[in-house]
N, C-alpha and C. Protein backbone atom coordinates (compact mmCIF):
# COMPACT_ATOMS: atom_id res chain seq x y z
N UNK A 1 49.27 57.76 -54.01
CA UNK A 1 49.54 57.92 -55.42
C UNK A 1 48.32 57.48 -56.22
N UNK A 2 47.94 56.25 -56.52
CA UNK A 2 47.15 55.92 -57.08
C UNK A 2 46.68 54.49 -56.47
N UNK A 3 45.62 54.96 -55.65
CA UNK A 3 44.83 53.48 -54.31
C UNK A 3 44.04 52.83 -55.10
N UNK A 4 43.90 53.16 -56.33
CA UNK A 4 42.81 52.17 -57.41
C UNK A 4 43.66 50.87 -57.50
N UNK A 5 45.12 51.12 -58.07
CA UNK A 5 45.83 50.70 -58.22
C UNK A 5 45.91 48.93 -57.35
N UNK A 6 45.51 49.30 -56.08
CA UNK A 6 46.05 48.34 -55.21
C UNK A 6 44.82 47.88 -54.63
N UNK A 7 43.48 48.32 -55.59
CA UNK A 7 42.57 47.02 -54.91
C UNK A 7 41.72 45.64 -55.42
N UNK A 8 43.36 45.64 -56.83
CA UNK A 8 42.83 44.06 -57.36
C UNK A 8 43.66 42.88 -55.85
N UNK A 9 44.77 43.90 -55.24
CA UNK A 9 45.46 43.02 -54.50
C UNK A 9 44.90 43.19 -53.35
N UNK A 10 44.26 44.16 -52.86
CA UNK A 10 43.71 44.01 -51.60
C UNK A 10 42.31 42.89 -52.10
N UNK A 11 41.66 42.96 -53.00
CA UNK A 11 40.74 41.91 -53.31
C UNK A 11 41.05 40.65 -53.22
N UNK A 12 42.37 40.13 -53.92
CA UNK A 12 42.82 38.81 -53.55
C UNK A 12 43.02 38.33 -52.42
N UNK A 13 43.73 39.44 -51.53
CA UNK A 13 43.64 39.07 -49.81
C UNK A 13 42.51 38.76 -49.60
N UNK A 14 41.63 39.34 -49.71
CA UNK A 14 40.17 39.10 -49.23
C UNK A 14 39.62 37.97 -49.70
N UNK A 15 39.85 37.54 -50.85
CA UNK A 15 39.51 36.12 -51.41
C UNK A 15 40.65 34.81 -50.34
N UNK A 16 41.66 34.94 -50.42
CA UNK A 16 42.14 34.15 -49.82
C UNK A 16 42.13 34.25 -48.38
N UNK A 17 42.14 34.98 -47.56
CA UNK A 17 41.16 35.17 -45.88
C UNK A 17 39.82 34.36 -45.76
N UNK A 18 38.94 35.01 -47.12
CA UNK A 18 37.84 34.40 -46.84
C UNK A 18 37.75 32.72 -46.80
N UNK A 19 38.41 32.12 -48.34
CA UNK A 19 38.38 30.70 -48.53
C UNK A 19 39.09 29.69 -47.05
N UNK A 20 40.21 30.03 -47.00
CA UNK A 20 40.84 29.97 -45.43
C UNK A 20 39.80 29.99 -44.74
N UNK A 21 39.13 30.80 -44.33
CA UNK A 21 37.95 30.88 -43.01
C UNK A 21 37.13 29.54 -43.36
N UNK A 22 36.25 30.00 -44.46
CA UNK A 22 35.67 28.85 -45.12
C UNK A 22 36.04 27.32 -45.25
N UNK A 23 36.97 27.06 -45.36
CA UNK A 23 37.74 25.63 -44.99
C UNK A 23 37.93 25.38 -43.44
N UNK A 24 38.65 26.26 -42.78
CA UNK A 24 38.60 25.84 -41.37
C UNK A 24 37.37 25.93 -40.53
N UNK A 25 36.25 26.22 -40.80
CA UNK A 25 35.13 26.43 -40.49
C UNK A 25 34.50 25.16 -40.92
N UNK A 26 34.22 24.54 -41.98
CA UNK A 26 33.94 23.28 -42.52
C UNK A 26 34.39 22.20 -41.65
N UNK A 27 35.85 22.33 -41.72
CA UNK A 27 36.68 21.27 -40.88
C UNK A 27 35.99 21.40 -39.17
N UNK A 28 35.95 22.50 -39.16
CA UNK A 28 35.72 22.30 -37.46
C UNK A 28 34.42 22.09 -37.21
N UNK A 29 33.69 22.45 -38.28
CA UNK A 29 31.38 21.88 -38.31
C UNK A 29 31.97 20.47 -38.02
N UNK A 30 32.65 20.07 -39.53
CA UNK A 30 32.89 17.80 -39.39
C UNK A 30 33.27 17.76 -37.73
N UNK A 31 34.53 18.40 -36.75
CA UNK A 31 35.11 17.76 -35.93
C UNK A 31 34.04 18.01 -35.11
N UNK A 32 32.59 18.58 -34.87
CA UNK A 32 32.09 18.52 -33.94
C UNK A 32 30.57 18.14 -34.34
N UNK A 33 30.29 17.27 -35.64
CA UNK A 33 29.58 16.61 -35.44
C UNK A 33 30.02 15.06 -35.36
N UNK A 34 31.41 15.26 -35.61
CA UNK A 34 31.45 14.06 -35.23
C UNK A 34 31.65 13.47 -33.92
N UNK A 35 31.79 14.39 -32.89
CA UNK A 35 32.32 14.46 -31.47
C UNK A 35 30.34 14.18 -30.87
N UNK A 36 29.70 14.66 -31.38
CA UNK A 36 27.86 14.59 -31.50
C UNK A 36 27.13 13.36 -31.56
N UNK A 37 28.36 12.54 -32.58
CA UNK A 37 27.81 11.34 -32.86
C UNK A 37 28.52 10.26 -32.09
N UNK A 38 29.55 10.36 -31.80
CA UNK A 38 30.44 10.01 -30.76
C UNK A 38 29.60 10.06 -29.26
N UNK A 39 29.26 11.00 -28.80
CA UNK A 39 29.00 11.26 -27.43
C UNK A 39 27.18 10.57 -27.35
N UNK A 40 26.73 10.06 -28.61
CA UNK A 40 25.15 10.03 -28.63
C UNK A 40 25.54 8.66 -28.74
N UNK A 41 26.44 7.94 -29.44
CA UNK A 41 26.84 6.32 -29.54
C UNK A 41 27.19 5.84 -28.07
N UNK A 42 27.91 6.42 -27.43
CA UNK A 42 28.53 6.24 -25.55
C UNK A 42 26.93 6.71 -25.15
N UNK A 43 26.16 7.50 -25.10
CA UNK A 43 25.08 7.55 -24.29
C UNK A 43 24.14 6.90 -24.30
N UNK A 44 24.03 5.80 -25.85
CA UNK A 44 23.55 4.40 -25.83
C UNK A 44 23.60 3.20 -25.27
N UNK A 45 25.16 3.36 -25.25
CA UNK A 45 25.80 2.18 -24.64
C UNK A 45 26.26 2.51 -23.33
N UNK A 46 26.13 3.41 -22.68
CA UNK A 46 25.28 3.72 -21.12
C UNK A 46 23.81 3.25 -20.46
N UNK A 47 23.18 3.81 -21.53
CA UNK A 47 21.95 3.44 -21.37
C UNK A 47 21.61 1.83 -21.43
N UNK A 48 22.64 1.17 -22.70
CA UNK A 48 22.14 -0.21 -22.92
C UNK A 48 22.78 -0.99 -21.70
N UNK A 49 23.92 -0.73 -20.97
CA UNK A 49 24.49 -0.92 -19.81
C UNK A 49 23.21 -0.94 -18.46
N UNK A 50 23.10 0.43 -18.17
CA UNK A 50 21.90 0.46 -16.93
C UNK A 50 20.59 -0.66 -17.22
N UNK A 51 20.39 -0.68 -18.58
CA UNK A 51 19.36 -1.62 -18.25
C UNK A 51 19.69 -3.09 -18.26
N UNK A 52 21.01 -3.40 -18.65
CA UNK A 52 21.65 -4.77 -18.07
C UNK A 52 21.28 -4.85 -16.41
N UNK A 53 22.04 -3.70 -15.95
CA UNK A 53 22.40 -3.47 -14.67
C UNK A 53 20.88 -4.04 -14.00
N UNK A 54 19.81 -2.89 -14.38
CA UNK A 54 18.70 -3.30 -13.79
C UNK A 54 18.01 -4.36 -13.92
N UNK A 55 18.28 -5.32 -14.69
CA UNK A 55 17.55 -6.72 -14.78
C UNK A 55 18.63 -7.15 -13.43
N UNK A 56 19.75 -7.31 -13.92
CA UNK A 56 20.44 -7.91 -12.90
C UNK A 56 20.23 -7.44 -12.02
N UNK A 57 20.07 -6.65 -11.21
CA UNK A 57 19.26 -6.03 -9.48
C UNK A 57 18.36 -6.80 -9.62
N UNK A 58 17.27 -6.58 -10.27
CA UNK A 58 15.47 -7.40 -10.50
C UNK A 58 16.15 -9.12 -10.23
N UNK A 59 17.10 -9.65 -10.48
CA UNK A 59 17.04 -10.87 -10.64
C UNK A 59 17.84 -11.27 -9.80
N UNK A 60 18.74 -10.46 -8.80
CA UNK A 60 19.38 -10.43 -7.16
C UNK A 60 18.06 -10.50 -6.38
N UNK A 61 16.97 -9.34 -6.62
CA UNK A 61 16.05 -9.11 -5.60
C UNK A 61 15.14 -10.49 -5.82
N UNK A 62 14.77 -10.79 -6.57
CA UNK A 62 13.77 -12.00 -6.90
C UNK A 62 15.12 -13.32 -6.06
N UNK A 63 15.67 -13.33 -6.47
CA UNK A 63 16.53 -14.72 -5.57
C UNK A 63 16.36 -14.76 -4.24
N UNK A 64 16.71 -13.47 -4.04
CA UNK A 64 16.33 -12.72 -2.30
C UNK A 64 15.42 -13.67 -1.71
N UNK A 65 14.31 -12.91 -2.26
CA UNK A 65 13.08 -13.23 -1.94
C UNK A 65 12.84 -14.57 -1.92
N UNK A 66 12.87 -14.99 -2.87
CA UNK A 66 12.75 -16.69 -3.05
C UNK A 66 13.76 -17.43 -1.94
N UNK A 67 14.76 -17.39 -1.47
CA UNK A 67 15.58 -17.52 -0.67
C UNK A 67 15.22 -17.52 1.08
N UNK A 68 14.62 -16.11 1.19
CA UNK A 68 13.62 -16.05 2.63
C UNK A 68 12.60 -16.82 2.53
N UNK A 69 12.06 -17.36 1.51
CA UNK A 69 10.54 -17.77 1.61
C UNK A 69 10.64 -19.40 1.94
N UNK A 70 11.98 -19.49 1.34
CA UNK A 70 12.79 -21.03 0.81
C UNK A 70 12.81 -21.46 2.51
């Protein structure tokens, strides 16, 4: 009949699809930088761990030693 008619409303769909996308898209950038900053904070405190670890080996092996020599 008349399709002019019906594309202030097909326009609004399209506005509200788009904003929708646009928000859940935002939300899910935040949930995965924050999962980024999360996984880089644990790979610190891995790291700050192993090098506990390795003094403590260094300071088993030095007793060792001192121990055979003893």
């Amino acid at each position: 009949m008349f399709p002019f008619l019906f594309l202030p409303h097909v326009g609004a769909l399209v506005m509200v699809v788009a904003i929708v996308g646009i928000v859940f898209w935002y939300k899910a950038r935040e949930k995965e930088l924050q999962f980024h900053q999360d996984m880089r904070i644990r790979e610190m405190e891995h790291q700050q761990k192993m090098r506990e670890l390795e003094v403590e080996l260094e300071k088993a092996k030095a007793r060792q030693v001192y121990e055979r020599t003893a």
